[in-house]
Every structure is written in C-alpha cells, then in structure tokens.
Protein backbone atom coordinates (compact mmCIF):
# COMPACT_ATOMS: atom_id res chain seq x y z
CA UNK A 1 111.66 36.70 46.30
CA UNK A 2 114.83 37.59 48.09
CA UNK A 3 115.34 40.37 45.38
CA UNK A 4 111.70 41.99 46.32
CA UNK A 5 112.33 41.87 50.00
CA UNK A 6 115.96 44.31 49.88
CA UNK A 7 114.06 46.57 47.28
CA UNK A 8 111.57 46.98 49.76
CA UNK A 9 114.37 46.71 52.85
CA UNK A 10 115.87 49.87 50.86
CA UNK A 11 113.22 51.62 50.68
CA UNK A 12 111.53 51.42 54.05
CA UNK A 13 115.29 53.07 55.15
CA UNK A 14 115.38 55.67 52.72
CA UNK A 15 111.74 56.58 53.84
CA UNK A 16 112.80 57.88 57.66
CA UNK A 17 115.26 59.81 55.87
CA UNK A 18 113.03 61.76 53.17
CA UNK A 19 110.74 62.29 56.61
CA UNK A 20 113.90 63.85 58.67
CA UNK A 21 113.30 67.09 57.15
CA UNK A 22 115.78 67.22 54.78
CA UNK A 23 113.17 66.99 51.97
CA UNK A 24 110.54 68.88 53.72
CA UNK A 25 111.59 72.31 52.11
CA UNK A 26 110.87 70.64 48.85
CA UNK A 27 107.28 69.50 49.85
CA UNK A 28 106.33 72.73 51.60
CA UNK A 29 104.76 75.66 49.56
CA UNK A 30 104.01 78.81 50.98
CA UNK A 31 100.43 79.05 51.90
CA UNK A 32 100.56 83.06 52.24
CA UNK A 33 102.31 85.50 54.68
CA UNK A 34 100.57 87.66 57.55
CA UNK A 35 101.26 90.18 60.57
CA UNK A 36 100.08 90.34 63.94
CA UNK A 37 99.21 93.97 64.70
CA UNK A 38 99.82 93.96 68.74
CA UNK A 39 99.40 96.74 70.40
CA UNK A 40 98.63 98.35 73.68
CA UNK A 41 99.35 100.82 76.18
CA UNK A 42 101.13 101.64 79.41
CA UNK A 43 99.21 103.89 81.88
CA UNK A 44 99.40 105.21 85.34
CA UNK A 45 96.94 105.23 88.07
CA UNK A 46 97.68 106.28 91.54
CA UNK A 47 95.55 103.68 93.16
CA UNK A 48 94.29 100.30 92.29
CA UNK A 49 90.80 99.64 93.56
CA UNK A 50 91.03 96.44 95.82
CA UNK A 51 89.14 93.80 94.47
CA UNK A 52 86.48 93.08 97.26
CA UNK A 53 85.50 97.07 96.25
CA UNK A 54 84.79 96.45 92.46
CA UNK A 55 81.93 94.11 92.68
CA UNK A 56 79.76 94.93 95.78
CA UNK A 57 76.38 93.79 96.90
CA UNK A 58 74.44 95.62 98.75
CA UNK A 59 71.47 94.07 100.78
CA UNK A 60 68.67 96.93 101.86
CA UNK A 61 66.39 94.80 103.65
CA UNK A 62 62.81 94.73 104.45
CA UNK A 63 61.41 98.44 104.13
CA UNK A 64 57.71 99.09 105.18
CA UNK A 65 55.70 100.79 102.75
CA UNK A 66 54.43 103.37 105.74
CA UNK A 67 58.13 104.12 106.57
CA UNK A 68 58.69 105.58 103.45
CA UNK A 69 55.31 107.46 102.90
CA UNK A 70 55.50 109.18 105.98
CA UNK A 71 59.53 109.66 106.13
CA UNK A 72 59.87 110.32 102.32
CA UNK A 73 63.25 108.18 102.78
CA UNK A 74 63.68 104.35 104.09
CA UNK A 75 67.45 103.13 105.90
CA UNK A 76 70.47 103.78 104.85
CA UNK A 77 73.46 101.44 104.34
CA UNK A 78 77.36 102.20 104.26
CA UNK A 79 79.67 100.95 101.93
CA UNK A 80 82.99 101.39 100.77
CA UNK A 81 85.20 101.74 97.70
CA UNK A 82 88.74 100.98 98.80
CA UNK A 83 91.71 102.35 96.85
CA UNK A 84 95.10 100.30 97.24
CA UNK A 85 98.39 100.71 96.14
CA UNK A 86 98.61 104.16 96.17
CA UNK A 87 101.58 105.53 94.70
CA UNK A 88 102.97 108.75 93.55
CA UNK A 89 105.36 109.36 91.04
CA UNK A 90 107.41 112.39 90.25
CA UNK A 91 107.11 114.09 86.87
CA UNK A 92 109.59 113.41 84.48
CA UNK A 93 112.52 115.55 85.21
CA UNK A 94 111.35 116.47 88.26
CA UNK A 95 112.45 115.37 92.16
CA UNK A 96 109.34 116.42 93.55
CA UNK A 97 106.20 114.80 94.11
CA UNK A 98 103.27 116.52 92.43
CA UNK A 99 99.32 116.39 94.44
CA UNK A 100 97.33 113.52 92.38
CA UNK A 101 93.71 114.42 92.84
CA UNK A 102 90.78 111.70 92.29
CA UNK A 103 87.58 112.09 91.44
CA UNK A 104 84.53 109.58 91.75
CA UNK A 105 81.19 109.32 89.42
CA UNK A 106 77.78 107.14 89.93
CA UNK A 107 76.57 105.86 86.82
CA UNK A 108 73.38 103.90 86.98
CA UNK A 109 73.76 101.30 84.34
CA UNK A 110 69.98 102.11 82.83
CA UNK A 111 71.36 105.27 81.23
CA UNK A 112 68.17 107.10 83.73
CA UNK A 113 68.80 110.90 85.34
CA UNK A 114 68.06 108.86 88.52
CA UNK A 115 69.37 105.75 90.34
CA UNK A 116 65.69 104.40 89.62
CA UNK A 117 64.94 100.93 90.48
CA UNK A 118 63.58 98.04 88.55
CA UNK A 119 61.48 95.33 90.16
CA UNK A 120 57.52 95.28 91.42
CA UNK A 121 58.47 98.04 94.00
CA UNK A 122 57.59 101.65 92.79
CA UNK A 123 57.70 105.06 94.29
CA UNK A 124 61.21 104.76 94.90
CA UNK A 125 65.03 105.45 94.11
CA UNK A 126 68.41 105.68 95.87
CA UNK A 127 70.27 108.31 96.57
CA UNK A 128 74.01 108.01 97.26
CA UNK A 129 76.01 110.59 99.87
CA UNK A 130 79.59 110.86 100.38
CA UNK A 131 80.61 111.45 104.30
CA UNK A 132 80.78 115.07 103.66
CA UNK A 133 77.30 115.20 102.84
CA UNK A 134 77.57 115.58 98.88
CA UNK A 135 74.77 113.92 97.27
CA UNK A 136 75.51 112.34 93.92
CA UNK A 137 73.78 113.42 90.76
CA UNK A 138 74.21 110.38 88.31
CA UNK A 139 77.16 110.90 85.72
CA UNK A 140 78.34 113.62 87.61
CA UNK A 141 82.20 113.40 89.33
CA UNK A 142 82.14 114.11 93.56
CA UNK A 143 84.59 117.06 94.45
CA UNK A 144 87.99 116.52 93.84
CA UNK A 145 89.70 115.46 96.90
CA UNK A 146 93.53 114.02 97.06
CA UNK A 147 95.10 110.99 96.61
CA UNK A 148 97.13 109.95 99.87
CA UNK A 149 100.08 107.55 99.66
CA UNK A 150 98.95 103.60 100.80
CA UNK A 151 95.86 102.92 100.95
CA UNK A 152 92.51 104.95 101.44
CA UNK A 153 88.82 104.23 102.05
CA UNK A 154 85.84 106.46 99.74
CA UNK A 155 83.05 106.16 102.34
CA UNK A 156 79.44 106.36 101.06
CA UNK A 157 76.34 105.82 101.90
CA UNK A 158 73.06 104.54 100.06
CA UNK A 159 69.67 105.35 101.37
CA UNK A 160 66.09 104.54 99.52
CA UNK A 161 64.61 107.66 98.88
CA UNK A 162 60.49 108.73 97.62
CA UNK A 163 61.07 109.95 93.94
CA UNK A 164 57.23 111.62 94.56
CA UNK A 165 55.25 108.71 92.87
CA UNK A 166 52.85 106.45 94.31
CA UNK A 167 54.51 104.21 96.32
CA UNK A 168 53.89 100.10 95.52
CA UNK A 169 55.17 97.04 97.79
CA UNK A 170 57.35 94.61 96.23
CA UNK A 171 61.16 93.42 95.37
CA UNK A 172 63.23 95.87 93.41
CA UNK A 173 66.90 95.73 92.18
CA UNK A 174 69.36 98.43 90.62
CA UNK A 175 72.75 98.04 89.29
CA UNK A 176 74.97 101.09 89.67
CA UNK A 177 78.88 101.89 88.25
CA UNK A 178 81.32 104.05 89.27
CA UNK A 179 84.22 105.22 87.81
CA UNK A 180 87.73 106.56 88.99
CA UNK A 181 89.88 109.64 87.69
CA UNK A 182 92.86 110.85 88.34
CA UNK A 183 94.81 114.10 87.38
C-alpha cells in the first residue's frame, strides 16, 4: 500500500507542474488566425450642438378648430438649436483664421414635401421660420449665415398652419430633423 500512495504522491506533484504552462504549448493547436479591420475617421466641426438642443419637445397646446379656420394659422412657439464649442481653426499652413459658414435643414422624418402631421387632427401642418423671417421648405438648407467663436443660439419658430383641407379636431404629432453643415 505504501508503494501506491508515493506513485500517486508523485504524481499529484508532477500534475501542478504539467498545468504551469510549461506543457501548454504542446496541448494548444491553432484554431485559425483573423484580423480586426478598425477603422474610422477624424473630422472637424466648428460647433457642437449642446445636448438639451438635439432632442427637443415641443408642446403646442390646445388650438380651437375656429382659430384656425378663420386665421388660416393657430400659435406659434419658439425654440432653439444651440451651437457650443465653437471653434475656428486656421488652414493648414496658414496663420489666419478663415469665415466658417453653417447652414441648417428641416427634414420631416415621413419623407412628405410638408411638415404634415399624423394623428386624428387634419387640415393642418407646421411651418417653421427663422428670426429673419425665412420660412423653411423641408430638405432645403436656411441661408448661409456665419459661425461666431463660443457659443451661438439658431432661433426659430414653429407655428400650425391650414394646408387648405378640411379641417378635423383631434390630437396630432410630427417628428421633424435637422441637420448641420459647415464649410
């Protein structure tokens, strides 16, 4: 019996040793090889849009039917995109700072010619207005206008407007995007 036991005492401390690594090379096979493809890109915007600008709510409130039938247009609200961080950078090789210009576009997310509205309400859309009076056609970029060191407020506003069909009581909704550019 005494014979069995160091056989086994032997092996039990050879067994920590073939774990240690030393043998692992010899168990391992190679399973295959790969690459990781990264990639990615560096880019420059003047501005950052400040996150309480990206995602906005806007609450139009109670509208009477009569307002808009005998207005053709129901209240307006203001609201604001606000660019932060604005920074200009010279051109390579150059000391100078060159004019950054921005331009702004309303996209409503239904791929529509309109800022239509979905919901039980009908008769109406929104129209959107920059300070200046502009009125946005969807897809289409405001005037140019430039981009001023800090920080800087786009003020708009968005008013319920007839679109000339019959006009129908109820809750509506839209969901519009808007997208900066820089040059």
């Amino acid at each position: 019996m005494r014979f069995l036991f160091s056989r086994a005492t032997n092996i039990m401390k050879a067994f920590p040793f073939l774990l240690s690594g030393y043998c692992l090379p010899l168990i391992a096979a190679s399973q295959g090889e790969g690459a990781v493809l990264i990639q990615g890109a560096v880019f420059y915007t003047p501005c950052a849009i400040d996150l309480d600008s990206r995602d906005q709510t806007i609450d139009m409130g109670d509208t009477p039917v009569s307002e808009i039938a005998t207005k053709g247009y129901g209240p307006t609200r203001e609201f604001s995109v606000r660019l932060i961080n604005c920074l200009m950078l010279p051109k390579p090789g150059h000391n100078q700072y060159d004019s950054e210009y921005y331009q702004i576009t309303f996209e409503p997310i239904t791929g529509s010619e309109r800022f239509a509205i979905r919901g039980e309400a009908q008769g109406i859309e929104l129209a959107i207005r920059d300070t200046e009076g502009y009125r946005a056609q969807p897809g289409v970029a405001f005037p140019a206008k430039e981009v001023t060191a800090g920080s800087m407020n786009l003020n708009f506003s968005l008013q319920l407007v007839s679109n000339g069909q019959p006009l129908k009581a109820g809750d509506y909704q839209s969901l519009i995007r808007f997208r900066m550019d820089y040059y």
